[in-house]
Protein backbone atom coordinates (compact mmCIF):
# COMPACT_ATOMS: atom_id res chain seq x y z
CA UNK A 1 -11.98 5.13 -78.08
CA UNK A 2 -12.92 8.33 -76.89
CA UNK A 3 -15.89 7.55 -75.22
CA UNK A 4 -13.88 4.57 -73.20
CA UNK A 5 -11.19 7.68 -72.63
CA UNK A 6 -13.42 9.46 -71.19
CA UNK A 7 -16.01 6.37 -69.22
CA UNK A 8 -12.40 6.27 -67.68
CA UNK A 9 -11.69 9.27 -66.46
CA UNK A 10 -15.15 9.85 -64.99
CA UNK A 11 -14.19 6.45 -63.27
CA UNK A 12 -10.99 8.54 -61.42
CA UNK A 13 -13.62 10.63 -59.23
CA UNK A 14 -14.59 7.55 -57.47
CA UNK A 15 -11.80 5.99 -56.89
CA UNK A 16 -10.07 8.81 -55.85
CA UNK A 17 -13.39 10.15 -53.46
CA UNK A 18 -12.64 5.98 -51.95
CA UNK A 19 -8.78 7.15 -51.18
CA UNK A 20 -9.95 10.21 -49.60
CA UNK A 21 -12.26 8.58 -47.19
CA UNK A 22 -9.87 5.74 -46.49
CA UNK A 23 -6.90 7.35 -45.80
CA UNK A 24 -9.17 10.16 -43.50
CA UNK A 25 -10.44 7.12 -41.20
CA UNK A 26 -7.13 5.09 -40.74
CA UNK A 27 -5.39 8.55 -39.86
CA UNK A 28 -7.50 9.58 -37.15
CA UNK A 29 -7.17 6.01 -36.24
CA UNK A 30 -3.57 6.59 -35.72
CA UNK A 31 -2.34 6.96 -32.32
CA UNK A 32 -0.66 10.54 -31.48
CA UNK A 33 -2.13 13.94 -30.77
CA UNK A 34 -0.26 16.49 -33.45
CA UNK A 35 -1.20 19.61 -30.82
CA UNK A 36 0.51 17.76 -27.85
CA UNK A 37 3.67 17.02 -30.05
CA UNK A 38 4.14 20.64 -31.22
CA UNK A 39 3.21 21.64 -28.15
CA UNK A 40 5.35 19.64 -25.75
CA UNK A 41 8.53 19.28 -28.13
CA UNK A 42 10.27 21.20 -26.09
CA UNK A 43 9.50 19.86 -22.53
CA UNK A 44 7.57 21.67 -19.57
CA UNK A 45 4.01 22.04 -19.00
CA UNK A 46 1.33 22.93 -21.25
CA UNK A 47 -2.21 23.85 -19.74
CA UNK A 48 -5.49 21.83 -21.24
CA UNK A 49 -7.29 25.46 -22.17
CA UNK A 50 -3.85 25.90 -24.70
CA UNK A 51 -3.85 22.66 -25.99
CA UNK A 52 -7.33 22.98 -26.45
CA UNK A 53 -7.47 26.68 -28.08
CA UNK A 54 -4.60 24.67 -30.79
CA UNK A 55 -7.09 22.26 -31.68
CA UNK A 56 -9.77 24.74 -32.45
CA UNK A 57 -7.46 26.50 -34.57
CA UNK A 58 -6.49 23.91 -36.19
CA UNK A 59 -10.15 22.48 -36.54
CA UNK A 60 -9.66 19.77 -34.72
CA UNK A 61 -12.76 20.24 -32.34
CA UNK A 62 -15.30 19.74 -35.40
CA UNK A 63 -16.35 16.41 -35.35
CA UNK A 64 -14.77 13.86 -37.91
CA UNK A 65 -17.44 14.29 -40.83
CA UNK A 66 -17.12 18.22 -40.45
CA UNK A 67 -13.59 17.67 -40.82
CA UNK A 68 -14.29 15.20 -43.82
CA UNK A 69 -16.72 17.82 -45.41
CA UNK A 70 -14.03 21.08 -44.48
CA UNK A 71 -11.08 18.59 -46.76
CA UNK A 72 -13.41 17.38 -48.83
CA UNK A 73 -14.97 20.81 -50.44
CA UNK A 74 -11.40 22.18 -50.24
CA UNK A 75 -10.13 19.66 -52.97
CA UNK A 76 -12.67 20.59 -54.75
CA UNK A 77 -11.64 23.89 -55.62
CA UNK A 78 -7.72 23.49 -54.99
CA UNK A 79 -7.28 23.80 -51.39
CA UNK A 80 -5.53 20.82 -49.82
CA UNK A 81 -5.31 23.24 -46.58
CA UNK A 82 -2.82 23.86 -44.69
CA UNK A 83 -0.18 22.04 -43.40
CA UNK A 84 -0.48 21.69 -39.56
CA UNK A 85 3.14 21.65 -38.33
CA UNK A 86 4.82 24.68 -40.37
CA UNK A 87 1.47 26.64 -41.23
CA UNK A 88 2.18 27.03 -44.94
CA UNK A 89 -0.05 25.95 -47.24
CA UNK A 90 0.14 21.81 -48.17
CA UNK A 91 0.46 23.11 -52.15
CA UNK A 92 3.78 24.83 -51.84
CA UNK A 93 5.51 22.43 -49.49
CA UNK A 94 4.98 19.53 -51.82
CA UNK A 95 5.23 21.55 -54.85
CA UNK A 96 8.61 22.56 -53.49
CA UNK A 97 9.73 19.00 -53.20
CA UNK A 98 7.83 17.23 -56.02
CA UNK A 99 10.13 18.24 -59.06
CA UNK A 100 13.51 16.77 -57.32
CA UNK A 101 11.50 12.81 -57.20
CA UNK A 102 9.77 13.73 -60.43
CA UNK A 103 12.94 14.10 -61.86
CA UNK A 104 14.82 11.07 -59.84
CA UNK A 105 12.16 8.80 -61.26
CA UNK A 106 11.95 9.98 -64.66
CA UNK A 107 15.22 9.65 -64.90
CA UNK A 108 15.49 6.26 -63.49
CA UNK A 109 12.64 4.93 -66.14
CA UNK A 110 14.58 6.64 -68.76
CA UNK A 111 17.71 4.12 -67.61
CA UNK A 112 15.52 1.36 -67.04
CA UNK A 113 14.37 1.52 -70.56
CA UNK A 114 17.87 1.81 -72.05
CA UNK A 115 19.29 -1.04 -70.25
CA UNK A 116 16.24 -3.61 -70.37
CA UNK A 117 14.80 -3.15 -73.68
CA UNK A 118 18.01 -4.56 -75.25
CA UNK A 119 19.32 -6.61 -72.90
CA UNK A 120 15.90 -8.47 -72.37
CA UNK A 121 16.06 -8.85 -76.31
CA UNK A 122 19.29 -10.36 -76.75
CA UNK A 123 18.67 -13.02 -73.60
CA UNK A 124 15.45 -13.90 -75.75
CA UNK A 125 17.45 -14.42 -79.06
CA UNK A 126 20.36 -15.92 -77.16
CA UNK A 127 18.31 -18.38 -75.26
CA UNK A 128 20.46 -20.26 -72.77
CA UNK A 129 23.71 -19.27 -74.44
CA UNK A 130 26.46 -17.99 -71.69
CA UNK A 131 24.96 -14.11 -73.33
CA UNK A 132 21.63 -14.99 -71.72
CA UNK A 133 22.95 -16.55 -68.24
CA UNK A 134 25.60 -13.30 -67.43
CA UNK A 135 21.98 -11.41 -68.26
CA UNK A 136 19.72 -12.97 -66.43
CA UNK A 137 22.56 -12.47 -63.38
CA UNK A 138 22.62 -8.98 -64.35
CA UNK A 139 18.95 -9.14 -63.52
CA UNK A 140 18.67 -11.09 -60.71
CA UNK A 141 21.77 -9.27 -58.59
CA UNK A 142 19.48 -6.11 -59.55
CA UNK A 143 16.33 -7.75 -57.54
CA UNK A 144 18.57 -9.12 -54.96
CA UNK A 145 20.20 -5.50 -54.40
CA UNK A 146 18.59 -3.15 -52.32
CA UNK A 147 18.76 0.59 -53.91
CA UNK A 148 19.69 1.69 -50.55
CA UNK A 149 22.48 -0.35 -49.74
CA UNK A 150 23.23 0.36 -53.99
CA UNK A 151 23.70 3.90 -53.32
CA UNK A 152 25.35 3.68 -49.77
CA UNK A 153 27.74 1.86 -52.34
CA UNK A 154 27.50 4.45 -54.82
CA UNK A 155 28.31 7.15 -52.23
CA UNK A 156 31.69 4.91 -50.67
CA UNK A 157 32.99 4.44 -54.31
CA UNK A 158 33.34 8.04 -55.37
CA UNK A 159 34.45 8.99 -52.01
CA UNK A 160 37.23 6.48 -52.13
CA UNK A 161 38.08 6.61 -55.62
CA UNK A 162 37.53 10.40 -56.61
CA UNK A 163 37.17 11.86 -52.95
CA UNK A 164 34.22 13.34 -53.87
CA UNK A 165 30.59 13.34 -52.96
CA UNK A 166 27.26 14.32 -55.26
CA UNK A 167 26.60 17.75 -53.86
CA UNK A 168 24.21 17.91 -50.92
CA UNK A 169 22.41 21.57 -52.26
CA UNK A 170 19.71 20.26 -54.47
CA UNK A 171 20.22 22.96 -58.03
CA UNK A 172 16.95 23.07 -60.35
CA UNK A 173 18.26 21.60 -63.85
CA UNK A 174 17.59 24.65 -65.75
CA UNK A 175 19.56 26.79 -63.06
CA UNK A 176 22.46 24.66 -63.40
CA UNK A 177 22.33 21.83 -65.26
CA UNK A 178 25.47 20.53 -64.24
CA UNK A 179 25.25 20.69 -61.04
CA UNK A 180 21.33 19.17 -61.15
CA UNK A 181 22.87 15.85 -62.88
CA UNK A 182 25.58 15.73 -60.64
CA UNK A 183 23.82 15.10 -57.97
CA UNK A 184 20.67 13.48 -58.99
CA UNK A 185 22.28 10.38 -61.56
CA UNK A 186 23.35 8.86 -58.53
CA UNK A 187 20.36 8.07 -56.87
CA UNK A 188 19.04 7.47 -60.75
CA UNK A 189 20.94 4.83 -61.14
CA UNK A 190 20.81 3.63 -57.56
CA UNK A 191 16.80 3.08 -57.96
CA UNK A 192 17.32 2.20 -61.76
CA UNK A 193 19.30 -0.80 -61.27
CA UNK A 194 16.49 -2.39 -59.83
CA UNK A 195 13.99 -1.01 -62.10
CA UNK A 196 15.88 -2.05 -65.31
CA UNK A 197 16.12 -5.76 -63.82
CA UNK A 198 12.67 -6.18 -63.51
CA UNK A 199 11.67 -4.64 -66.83
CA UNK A 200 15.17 -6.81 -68.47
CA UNK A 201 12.97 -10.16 -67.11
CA UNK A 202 9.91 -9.24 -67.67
CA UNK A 203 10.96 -8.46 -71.19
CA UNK A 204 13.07 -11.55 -71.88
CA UNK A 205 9.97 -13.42 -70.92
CA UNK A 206 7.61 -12.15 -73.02
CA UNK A 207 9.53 -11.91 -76.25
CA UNK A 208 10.54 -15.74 -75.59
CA UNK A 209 6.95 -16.64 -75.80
CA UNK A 210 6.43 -13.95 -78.90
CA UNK A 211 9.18 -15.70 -80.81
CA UNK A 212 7.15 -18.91 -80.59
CA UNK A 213 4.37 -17.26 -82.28
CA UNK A 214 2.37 -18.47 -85.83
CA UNK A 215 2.60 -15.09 -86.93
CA UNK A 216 6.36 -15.11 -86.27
CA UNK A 217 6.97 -18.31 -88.17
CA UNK A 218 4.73 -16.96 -91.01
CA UNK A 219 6.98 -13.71 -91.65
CA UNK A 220 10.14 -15.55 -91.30
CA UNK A 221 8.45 -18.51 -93.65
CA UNK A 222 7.57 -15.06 -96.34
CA UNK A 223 10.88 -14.55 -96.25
CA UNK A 224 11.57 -11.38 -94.07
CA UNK A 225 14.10 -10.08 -92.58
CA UNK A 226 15.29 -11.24 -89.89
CA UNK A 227 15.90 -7.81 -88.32
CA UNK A 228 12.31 -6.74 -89.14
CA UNK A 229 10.46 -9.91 -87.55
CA UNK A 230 12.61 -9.28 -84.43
CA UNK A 231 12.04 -5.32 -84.49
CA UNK A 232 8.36 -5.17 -85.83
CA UNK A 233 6.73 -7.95 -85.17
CA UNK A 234 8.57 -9.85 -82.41
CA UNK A 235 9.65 -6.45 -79.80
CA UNK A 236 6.53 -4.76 -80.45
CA UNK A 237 4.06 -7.36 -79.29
CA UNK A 238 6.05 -8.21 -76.27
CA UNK A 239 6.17 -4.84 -74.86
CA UNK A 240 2.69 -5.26 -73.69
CA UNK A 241 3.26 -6.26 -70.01
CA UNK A 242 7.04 -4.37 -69.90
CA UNK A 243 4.42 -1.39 -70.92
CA UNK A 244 2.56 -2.45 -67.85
CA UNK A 245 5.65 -3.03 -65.12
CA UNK A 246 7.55 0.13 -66.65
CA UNK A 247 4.10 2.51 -65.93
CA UNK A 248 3.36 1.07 -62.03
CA UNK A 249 7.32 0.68 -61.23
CA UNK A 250 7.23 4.66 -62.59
CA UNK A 251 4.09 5.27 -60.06
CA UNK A 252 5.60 3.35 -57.41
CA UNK A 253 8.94 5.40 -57.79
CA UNK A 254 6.62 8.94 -56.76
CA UNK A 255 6.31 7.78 -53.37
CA UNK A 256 8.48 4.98 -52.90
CA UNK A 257 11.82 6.73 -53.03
CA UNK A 258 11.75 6.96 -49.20
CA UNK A 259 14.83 5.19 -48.25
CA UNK A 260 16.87 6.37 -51.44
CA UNK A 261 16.08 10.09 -50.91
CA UNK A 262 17.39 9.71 -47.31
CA UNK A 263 20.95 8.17 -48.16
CA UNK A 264 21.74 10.63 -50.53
CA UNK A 265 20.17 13.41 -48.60
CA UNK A 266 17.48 14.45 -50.97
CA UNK A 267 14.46 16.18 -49.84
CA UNK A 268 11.74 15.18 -52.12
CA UNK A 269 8.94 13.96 -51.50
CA UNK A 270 9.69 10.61 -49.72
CA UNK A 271 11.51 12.59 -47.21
CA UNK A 272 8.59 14.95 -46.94
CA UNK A 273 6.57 11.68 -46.32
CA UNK A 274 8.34 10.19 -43.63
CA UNK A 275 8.50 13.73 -41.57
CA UNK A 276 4.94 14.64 -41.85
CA UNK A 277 4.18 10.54 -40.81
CA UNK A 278 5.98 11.21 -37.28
CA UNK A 279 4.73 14.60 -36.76
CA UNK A 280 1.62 13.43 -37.16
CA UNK A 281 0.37 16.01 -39.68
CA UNK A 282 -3.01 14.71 -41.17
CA UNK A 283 -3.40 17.69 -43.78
CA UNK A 284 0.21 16.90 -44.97
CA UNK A 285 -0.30 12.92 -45.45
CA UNK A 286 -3.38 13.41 -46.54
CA UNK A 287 -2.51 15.67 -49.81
CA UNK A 288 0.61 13.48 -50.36
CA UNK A 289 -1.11 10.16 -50.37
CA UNK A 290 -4.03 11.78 -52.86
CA UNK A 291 -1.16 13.01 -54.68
CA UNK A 292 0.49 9.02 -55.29
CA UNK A 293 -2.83 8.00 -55.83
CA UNK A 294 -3.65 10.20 -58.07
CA UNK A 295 -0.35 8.59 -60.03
CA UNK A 296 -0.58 5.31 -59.99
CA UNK A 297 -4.76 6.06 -61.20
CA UNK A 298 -2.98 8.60 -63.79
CA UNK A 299 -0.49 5.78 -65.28
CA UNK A 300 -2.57 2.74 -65.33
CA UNK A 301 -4.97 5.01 -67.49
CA UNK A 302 -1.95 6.06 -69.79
CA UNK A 303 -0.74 2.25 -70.19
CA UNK A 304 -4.65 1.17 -71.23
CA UNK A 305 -4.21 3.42 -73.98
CA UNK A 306 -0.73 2.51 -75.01
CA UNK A 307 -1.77 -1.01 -75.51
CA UNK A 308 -4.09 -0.24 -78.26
CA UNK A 309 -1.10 1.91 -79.83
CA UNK A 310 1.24 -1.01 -79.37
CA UNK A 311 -1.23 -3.78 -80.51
CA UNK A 312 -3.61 -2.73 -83.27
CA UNK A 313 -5.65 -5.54 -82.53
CA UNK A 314 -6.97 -3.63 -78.87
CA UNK A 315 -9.88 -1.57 -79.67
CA UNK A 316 -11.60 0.31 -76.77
CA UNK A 317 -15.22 0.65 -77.39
């Protein structure tokens, strides 16, 4: 086990050294000049000697693998750069920003969990009783919703019903905690609706096919429990692939609250990725798509190992 651990984590480097260089090309691929946007933002005439003193500030002159190697060797010992629309350093923008979708999308997973471990169980043990069809609606009007148009919803509701809105000043939770959940269970629950329908199927599935089991037929034929086939033997072997769905839907969630973080006016890090995309700001989307990389590599290694603590019979060697 720990020599697969760690054969896995030595396997990161590369992968993450094949992000770097891919997401480098197809951005200087891009069309756009960042030094003519800043530059000319707000109208008139720029000369070529100012546009071209930016870019050698900037390091933009250096050709592309000099650029590469500059990034490259930065990473290395922490320094992502910085960012080349505001001038602060790439670290404390996103650091700024990452906590708010950090905490959106753990707690959407958290209400994921809650809603589609037990209502994917009790579609299983229901099978095609009217308790399994209202679920498996449940589910599928929470794939068929988008989380956008969920939390444009969301927002209407409360204003109509309450006239009031989640508060548009993002709080850190241990300032005020109050105020934090307040404002951030709406888009958690916005995002998690989706979220819990996929893992509610997904788990429905898989404990259906569990339940069909030899091993399941042998502990009920022992004589146990009912409760403790379903709980121990039945649950815990079908969690493999919701395992799987909850840990890349998690990932996912890091940079894929775009839309979400825009209706209810959050600036995390989806919003950070959509402003540094049209200002063209390579040191920016470079750090940011590292950082979701990094992630989804991150998780997938976490839900390896959680299979061989869900199912004793996984041994890594």
């Amino acid at each position: 086990m720990l020599r697969y651990t760690i054969h896995r984590l030595l396997l990161m480097i590369p992968t993450l050294f094949g992000v770097a260089v891919l997401v480098f090309v197809l951005l200087r691929m891009m069309p756009g000049d960042i030094v003519e946007l800043r530059l000319l933002m707000d109208g008139g005439q720029v000369s070529p000697e100012a546009l071209a003193t930016e870019r050698a500030r900037l390091g933009l002159d250096k050709s592309l693998w000099l650029q590469f190697y500059d990034w490259i060797t930065g990473i290395m010992v922490g320094d992502f750069g910085t960012s080349m629309w505001t001038g602060r350093p790439v670290i404390d923008e996103i650091g700024s920003r990452l906590g708010l979708s950090l905490q959106v999308a753990i707690m959407a997973t958290v209400l994921a969990i809650i809603i589609a471990i037990p209502l994917g169980t009790i579609a299983a043990l229901y099978n095609n009783s009217w308790i399994d069809h209202a679920i498996r609606v449940f589910a599928i009007a929470g794939l068929a919703v988008p989380s956008f148009w969920l939390g444009m919803l969301i927002i209407l509701a409360l204003l109509y019903s309450f006239e009031w809105i989640p508060p548009l000043t993002y709080v850190p939770i241990w300032e005020d905690p109050l105020h934090n959940l307040s404002q951030l269970i709406w888009p958690a629950i916005a995002v998690g609706y989706r979220y819990s329908a996929v893992a509610t199927r997904m788990t429905r599935s898989t404990l259906l096919e569990v339940l069909h089991e030899d091993y399941i037929r042998t502990a009920r034929a022992k004589g146990v429990y009912e409760r403790l086939v379903i709980s121990r033997h039945a649950v815990r072997n079908a969690m493999l692939p919701v395992v799987t769905v909850v840990g890349l839907e998690f990932a996912f969630l890091i940079g894929g609250l775009v839309v979400t973080e825009q209706v209810f006016n959050l600036n995390g890090i989806g919003k950070l990725f959509v402003e540094t995309v049209t200002r063209n700001d390579y040191t920016m989307v470079q750090a940011l798509v590292m950082l979701v990389a990094a992630f989804f590599i991150l998780i997938n290694f976490v839900v390896d190992l959680l299979y061989a603590v869900l199912d004793p019979r996984i041994r890594y060697s």
